[in-house]
C-alpha atoms as a PDB file:
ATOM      1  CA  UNK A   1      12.815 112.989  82.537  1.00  0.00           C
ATOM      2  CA  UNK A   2      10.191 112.351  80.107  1.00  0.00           C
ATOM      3  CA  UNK A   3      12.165 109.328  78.545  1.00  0.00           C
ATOM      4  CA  UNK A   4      12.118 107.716  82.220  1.00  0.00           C
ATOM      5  CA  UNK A   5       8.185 108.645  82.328  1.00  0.00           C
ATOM      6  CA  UNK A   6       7.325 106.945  78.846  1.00  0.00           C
ATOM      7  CA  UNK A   7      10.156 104.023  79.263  1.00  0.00           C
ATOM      8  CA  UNK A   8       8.190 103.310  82.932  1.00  0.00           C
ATOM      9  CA  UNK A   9       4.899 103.748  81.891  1.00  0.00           C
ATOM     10  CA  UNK A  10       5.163 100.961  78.754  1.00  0.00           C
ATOM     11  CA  UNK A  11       7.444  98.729  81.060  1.00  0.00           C
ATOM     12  CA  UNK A  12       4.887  98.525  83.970  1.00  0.00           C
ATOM     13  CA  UNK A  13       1.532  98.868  81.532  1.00  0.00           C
ATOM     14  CA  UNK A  14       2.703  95.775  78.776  1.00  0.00           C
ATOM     15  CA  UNK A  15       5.288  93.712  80.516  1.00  0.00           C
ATOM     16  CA  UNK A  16       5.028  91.211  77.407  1.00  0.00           C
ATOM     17  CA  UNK A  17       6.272  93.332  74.930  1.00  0.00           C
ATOM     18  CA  UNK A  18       8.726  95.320  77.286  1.00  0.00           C
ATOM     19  CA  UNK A  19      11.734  94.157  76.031  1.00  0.00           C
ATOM     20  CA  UNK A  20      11.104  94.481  72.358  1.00  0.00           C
ATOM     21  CA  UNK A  21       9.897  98.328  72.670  1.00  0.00           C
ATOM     22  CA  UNK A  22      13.261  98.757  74.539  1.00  0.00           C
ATOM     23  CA  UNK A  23      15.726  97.600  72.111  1.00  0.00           C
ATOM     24  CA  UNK A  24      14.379  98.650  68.934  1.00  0.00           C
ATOM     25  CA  UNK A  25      12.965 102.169  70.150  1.00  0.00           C
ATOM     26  CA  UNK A  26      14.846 103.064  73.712  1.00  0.00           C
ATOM     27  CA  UNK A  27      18.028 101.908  73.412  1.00  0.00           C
ATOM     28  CA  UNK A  28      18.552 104.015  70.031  1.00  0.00           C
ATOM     29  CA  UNK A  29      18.231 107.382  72.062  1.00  0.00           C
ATOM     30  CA  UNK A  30      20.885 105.914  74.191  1.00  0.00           C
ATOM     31  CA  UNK A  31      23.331 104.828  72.277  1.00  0.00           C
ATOM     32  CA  UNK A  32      25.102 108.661  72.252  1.00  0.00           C
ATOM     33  CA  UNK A  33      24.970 109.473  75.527  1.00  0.00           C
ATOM     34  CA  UNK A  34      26.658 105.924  76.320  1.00  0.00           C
ATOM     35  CA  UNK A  35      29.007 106.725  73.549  1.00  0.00           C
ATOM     36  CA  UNK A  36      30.189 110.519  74.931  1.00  0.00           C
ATOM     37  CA  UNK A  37      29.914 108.488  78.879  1.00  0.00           C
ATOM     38  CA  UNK A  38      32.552 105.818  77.424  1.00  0.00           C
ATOM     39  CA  UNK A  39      34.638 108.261  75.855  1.00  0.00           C
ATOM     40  CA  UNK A  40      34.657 110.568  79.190  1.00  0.00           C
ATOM     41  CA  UNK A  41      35.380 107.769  81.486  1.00  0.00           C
ATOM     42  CA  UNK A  42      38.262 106.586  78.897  1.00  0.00           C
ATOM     43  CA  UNK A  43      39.778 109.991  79.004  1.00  0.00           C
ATOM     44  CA  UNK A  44      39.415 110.617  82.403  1.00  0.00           C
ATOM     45  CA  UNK A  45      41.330 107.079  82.853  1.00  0.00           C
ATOM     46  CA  UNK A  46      43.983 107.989  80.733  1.00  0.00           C
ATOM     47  CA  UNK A  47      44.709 111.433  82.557  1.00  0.00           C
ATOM     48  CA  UNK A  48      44.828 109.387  86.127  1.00  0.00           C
ATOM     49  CA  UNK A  49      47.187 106.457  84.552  1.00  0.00           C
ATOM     50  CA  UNK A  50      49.403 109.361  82.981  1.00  0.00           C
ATOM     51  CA  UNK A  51      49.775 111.430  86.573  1.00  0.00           C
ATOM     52  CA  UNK A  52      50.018 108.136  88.146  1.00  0.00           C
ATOM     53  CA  UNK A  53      53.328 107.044  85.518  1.00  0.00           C
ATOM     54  CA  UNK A  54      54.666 110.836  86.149  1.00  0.00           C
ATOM     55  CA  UNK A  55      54.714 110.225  89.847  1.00  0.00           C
ATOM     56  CA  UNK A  56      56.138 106.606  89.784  1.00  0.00           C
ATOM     57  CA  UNK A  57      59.309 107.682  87.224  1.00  0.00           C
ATOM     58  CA  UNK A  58      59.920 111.187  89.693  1.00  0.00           C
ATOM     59  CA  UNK A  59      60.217 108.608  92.487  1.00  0.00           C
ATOM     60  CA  UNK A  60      62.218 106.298  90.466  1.00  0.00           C
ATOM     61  CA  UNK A  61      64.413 109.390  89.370  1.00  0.00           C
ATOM     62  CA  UNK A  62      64.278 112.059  92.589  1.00  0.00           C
ATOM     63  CA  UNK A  63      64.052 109.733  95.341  1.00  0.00           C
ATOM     64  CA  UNK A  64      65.074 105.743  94.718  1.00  0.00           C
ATOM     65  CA  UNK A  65      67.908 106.075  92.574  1.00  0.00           C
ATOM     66  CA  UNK A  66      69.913 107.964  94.917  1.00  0.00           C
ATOM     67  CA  UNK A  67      69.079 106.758  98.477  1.00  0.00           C
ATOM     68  CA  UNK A  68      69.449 103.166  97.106  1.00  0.00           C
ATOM     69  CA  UNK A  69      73.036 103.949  97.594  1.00  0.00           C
ATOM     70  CA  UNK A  70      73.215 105.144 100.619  1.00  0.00           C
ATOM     71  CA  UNK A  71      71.252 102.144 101.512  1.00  0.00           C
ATOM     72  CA  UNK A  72      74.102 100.069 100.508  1.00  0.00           C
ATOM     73  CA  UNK A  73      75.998 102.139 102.533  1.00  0.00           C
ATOM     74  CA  UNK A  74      74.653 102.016 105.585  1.00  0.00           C
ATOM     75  CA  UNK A  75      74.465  98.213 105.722  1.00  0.00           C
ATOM     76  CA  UNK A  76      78.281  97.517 104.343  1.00  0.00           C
ATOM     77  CA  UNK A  77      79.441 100.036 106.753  1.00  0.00           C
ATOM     78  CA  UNK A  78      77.432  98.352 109.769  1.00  0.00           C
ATOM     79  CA  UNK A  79      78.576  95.171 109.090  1.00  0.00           C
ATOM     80  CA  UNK A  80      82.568  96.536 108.781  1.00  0.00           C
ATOM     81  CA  UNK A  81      81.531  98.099 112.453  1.00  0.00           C
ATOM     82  CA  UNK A  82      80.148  95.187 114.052  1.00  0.00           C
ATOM     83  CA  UNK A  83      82.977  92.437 112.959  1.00  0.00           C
ATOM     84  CA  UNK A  84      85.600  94.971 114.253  1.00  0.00           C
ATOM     85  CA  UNK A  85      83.959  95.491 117.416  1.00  0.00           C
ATOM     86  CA  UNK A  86      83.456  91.894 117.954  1.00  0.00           C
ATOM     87  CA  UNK A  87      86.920  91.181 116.895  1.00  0.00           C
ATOM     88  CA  UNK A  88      87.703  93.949 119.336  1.00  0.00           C
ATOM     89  CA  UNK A  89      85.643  92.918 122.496  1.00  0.00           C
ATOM     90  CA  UNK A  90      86.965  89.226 122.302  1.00  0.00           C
ATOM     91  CA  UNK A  91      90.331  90.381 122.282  1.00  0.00           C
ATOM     92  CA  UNK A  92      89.987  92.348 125.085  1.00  0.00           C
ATOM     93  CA  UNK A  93      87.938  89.898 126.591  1.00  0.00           C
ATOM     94  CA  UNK A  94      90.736  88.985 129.589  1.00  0.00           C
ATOM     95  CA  UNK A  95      91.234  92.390 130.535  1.00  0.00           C
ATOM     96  CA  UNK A  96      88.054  93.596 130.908  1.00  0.00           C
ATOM     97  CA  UNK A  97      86.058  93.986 134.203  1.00  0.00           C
ATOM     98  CA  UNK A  98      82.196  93.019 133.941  1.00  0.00           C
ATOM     99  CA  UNK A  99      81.595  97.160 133.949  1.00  0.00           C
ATOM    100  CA  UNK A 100      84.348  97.902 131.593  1.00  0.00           C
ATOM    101  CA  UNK A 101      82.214  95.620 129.074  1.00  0.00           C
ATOM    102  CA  UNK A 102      79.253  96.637 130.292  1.00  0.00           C
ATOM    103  CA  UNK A 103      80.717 100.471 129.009  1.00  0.00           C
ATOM    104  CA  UNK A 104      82.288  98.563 125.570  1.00  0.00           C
ATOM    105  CA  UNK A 105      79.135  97.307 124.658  1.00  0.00           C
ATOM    106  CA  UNK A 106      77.077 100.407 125.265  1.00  0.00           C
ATOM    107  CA  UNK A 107      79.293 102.340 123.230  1.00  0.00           C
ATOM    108  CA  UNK A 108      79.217  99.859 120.283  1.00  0.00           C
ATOM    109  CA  UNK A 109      75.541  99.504 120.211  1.00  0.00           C
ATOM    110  CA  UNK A 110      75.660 103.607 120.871  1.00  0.00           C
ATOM    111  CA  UNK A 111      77.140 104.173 117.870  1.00  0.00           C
ATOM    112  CA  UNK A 112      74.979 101.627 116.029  1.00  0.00           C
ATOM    113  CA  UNK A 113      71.870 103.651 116.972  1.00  0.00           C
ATOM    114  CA  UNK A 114      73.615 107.134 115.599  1.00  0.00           C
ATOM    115  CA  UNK A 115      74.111 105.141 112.383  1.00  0.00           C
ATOM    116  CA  UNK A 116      70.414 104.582 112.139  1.00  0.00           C
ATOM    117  CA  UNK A 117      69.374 107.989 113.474  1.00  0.00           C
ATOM    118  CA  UNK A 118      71.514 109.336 110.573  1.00  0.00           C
ATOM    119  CA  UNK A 119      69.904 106.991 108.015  1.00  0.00           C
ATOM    120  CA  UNK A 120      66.489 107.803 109.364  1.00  0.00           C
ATOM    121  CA  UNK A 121      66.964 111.293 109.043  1.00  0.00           C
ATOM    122  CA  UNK A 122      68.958 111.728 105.349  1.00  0.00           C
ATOM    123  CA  UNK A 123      67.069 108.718 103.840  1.00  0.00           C
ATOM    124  CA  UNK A 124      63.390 107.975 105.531  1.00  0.00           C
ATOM    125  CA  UNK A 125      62.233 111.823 106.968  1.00  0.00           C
ATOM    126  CA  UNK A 126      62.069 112.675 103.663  1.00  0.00           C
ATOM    127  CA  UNK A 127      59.947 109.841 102.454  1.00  0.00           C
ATOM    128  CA  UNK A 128      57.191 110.514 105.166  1.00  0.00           C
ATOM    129  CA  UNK A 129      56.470 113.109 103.388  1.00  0.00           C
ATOM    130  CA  UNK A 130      54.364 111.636 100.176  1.00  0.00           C
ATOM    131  CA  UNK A 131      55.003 108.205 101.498  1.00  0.00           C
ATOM    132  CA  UNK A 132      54.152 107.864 104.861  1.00  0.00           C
ATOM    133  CA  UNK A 133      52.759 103.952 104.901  1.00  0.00           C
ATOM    134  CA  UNK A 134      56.365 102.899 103.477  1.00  0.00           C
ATOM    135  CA  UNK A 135      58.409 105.427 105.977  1.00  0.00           C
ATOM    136  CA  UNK A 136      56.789 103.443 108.631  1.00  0.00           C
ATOM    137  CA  UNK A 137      57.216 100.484 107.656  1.00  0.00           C
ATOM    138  CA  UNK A 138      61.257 100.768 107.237  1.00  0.00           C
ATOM    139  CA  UNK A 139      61.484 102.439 110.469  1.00  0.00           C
ATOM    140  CA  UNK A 140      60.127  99.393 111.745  1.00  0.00           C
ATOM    141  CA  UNK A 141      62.670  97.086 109.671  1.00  0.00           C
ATOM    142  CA  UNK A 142      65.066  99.324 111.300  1.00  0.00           C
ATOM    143  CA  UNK A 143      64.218  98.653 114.960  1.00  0.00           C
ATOM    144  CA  UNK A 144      65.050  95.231 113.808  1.00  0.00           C
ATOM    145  CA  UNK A 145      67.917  95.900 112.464  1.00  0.00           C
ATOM    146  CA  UNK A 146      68.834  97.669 115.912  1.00  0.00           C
ATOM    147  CA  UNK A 147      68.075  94.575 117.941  1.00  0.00           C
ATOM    148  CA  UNK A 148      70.199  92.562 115.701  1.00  0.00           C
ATOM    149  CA  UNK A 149      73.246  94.249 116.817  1.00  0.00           C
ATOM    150  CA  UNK A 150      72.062  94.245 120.571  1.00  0.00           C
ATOM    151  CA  UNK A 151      71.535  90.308 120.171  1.00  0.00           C
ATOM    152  CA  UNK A 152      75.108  89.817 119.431  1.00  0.00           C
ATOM    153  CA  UNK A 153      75.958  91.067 122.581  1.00  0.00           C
ATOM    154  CA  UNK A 154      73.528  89.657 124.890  1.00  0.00           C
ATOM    155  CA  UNK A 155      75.806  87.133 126.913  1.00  0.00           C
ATOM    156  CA  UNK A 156      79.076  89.300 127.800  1.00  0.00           C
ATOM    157  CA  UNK A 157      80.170  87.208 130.324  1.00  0.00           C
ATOM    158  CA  UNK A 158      82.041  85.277 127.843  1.00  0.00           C
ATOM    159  CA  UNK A 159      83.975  85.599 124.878  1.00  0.00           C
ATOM    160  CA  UNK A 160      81.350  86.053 121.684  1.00  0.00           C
ATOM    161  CA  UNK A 161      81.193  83.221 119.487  1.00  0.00           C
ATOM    162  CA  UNK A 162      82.875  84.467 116.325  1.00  0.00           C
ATOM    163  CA  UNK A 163      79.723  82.662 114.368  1.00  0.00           C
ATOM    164  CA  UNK A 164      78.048  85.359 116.084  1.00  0.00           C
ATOM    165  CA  UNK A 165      79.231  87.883 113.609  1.00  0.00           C
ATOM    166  CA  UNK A 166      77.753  85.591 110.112  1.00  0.00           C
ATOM    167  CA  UNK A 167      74.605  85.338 112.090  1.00  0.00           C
ATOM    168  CA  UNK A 168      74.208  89.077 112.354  1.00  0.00           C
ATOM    169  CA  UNK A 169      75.602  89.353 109.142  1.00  0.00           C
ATOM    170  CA  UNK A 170      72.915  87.239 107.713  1.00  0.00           C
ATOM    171  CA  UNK A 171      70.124  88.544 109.778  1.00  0.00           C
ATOM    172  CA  UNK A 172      70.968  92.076 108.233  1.00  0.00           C
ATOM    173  CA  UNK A 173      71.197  90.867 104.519  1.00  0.00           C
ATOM    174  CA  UNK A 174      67.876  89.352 105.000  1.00  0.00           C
ATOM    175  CA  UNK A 175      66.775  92.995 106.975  1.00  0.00           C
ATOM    176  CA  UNK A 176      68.113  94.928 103.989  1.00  0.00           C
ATOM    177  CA  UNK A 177      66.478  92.907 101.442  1.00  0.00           C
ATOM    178  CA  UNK A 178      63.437  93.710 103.272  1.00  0.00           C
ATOM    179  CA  UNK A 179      63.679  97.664 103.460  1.00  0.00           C
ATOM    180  CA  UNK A 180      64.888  97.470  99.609  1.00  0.00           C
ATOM    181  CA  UNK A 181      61.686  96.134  98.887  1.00  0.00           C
ATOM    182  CA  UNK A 182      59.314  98.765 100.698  1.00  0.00           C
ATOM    183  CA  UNK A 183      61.565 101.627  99.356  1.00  0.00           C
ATOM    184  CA  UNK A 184      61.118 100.263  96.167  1.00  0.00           C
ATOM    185  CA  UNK A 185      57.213  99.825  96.428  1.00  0.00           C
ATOM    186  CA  UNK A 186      56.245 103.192  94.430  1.00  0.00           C
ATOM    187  CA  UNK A 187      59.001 102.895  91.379  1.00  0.00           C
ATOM    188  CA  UNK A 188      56.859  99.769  90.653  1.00  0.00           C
ATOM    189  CA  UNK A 189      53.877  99.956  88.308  1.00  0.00           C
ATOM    190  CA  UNK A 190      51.644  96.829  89.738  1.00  0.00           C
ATOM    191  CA  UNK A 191      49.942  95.126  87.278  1.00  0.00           C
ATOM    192  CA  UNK A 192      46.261  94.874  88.382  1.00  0.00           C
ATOM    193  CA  UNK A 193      43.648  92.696  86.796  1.00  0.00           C
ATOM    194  CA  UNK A 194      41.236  94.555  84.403  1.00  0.00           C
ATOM    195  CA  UNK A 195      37.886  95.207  84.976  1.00  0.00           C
ATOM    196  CA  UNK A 196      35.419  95.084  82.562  1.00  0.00           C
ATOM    197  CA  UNK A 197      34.616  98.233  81.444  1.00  0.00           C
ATOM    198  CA  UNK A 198      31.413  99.421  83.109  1.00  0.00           C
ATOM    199  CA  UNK A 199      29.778 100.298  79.939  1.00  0.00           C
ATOM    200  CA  UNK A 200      30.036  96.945  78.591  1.00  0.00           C
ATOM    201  CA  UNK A 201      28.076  95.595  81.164  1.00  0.00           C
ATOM    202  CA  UNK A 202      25.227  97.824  80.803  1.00  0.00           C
ATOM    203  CA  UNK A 203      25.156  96.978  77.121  1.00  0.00           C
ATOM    204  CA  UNK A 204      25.394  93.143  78.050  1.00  0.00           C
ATOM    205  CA  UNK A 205      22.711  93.448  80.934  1.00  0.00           C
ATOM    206  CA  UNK A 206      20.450  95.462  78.758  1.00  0.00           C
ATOM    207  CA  UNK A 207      20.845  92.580  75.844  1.00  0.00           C
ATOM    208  CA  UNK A 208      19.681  90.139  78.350  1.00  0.00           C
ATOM    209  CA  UNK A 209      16.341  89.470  77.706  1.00  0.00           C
ATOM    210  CA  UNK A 210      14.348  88.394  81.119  1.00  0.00           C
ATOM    211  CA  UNK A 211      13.616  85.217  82.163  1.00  0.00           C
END
């Protein structure tokens, strides 16, 4: 308080000689308290990067490693589902009445949705938990992933094309690749640009002599 007093007083009362006073007699008594400040904000840094590895690597190890599989999973088994049923559908095609497919269909994209309700539930319910941004995000990747399967079927008053089947099997590749990605968000250290350390700019402002 009575450094800020003086420091004002000479600043305001010989602007001429301001800057001198201040480097050769001012900035002395700081130099300390701006070494313990850089040392405190270095060390608190170091604690928050630390907590912030600790957290990545028990995602990495607790949560991605093993739902990364049932990922896989979920997708190869999907796509097994869907090019039997289509096989399955077209075959039967001739001997179906409009509601008998109507009731074929249903039950194919029925048990589509159960496959995602049971992914949602052993893979992404657990993730809202610490990760809610990314749990939303793949639930949304997997309403897309639903539609996929109801877009093969969205003409049954023919036979489906059997080109039908690479489509929705490259739509879901592309669909997986995206969910991968989120779920994979926070086992990823990001590599932000540096800031200059606050300190140093003081320093380099103080330096500056006015114009």
């Amino acid at each position: 308080m009575i450094l800020n007093t003086i420091l004002t007083d000479i600043l305001i009362s010989n602007p001429t000689e301001k800057w001198d006073f201040f480097l050769k007699s001012i900035l002395p008594l700081l130099g300390p308290a701006l070494v313990v400040f850089t040392f405190s904000m270095n060390y608190s840094k170091d604690r928050k990067n630390k907590r912030k590895e600790a957290k990545r690597a028990w995602y990495f190890k607790a949560y991605f490693e093993p739902n990364i599989k049932k990922v896989e999973v979920f997708f190869d088994e999907s796509s097994v589902f869907m090019e039997k049923s289509i096989e399955n559908f077209n075959s039967q095609y001739i001997h179906y009445s409009l509601d008998a497919r109507v009731a074929v269909v249903a039950e194919v994209l029925g048990a589509l949705a159960s496959k995602k309700r049971r992914f949602l539930i052993e893979v992404v319910d657990m993730l809202k938990l610490a990760y809610k941004k990314e749990a939303g995000k793949i639930e949304l990747i997997l309403n897309d992933f639903e539609d996929s399967g109801t877009n093969v079927f969205d003409n049954i008053e023919q036979t489906i094309d059997p080109d039908s089947f690479y489509k929705y099997l490259s739509e879901i590749t592309e669909i997986k690749a995206r969910l991968v990605k989120t779920l994979s968000k926070p086992a990823i250290l990001k590599d932000k640009k540096k800031k200059k350390d606050s300190t140093n700019s003081v320093v380099i402002n103080l330096e500056r002599r006015p114009q």
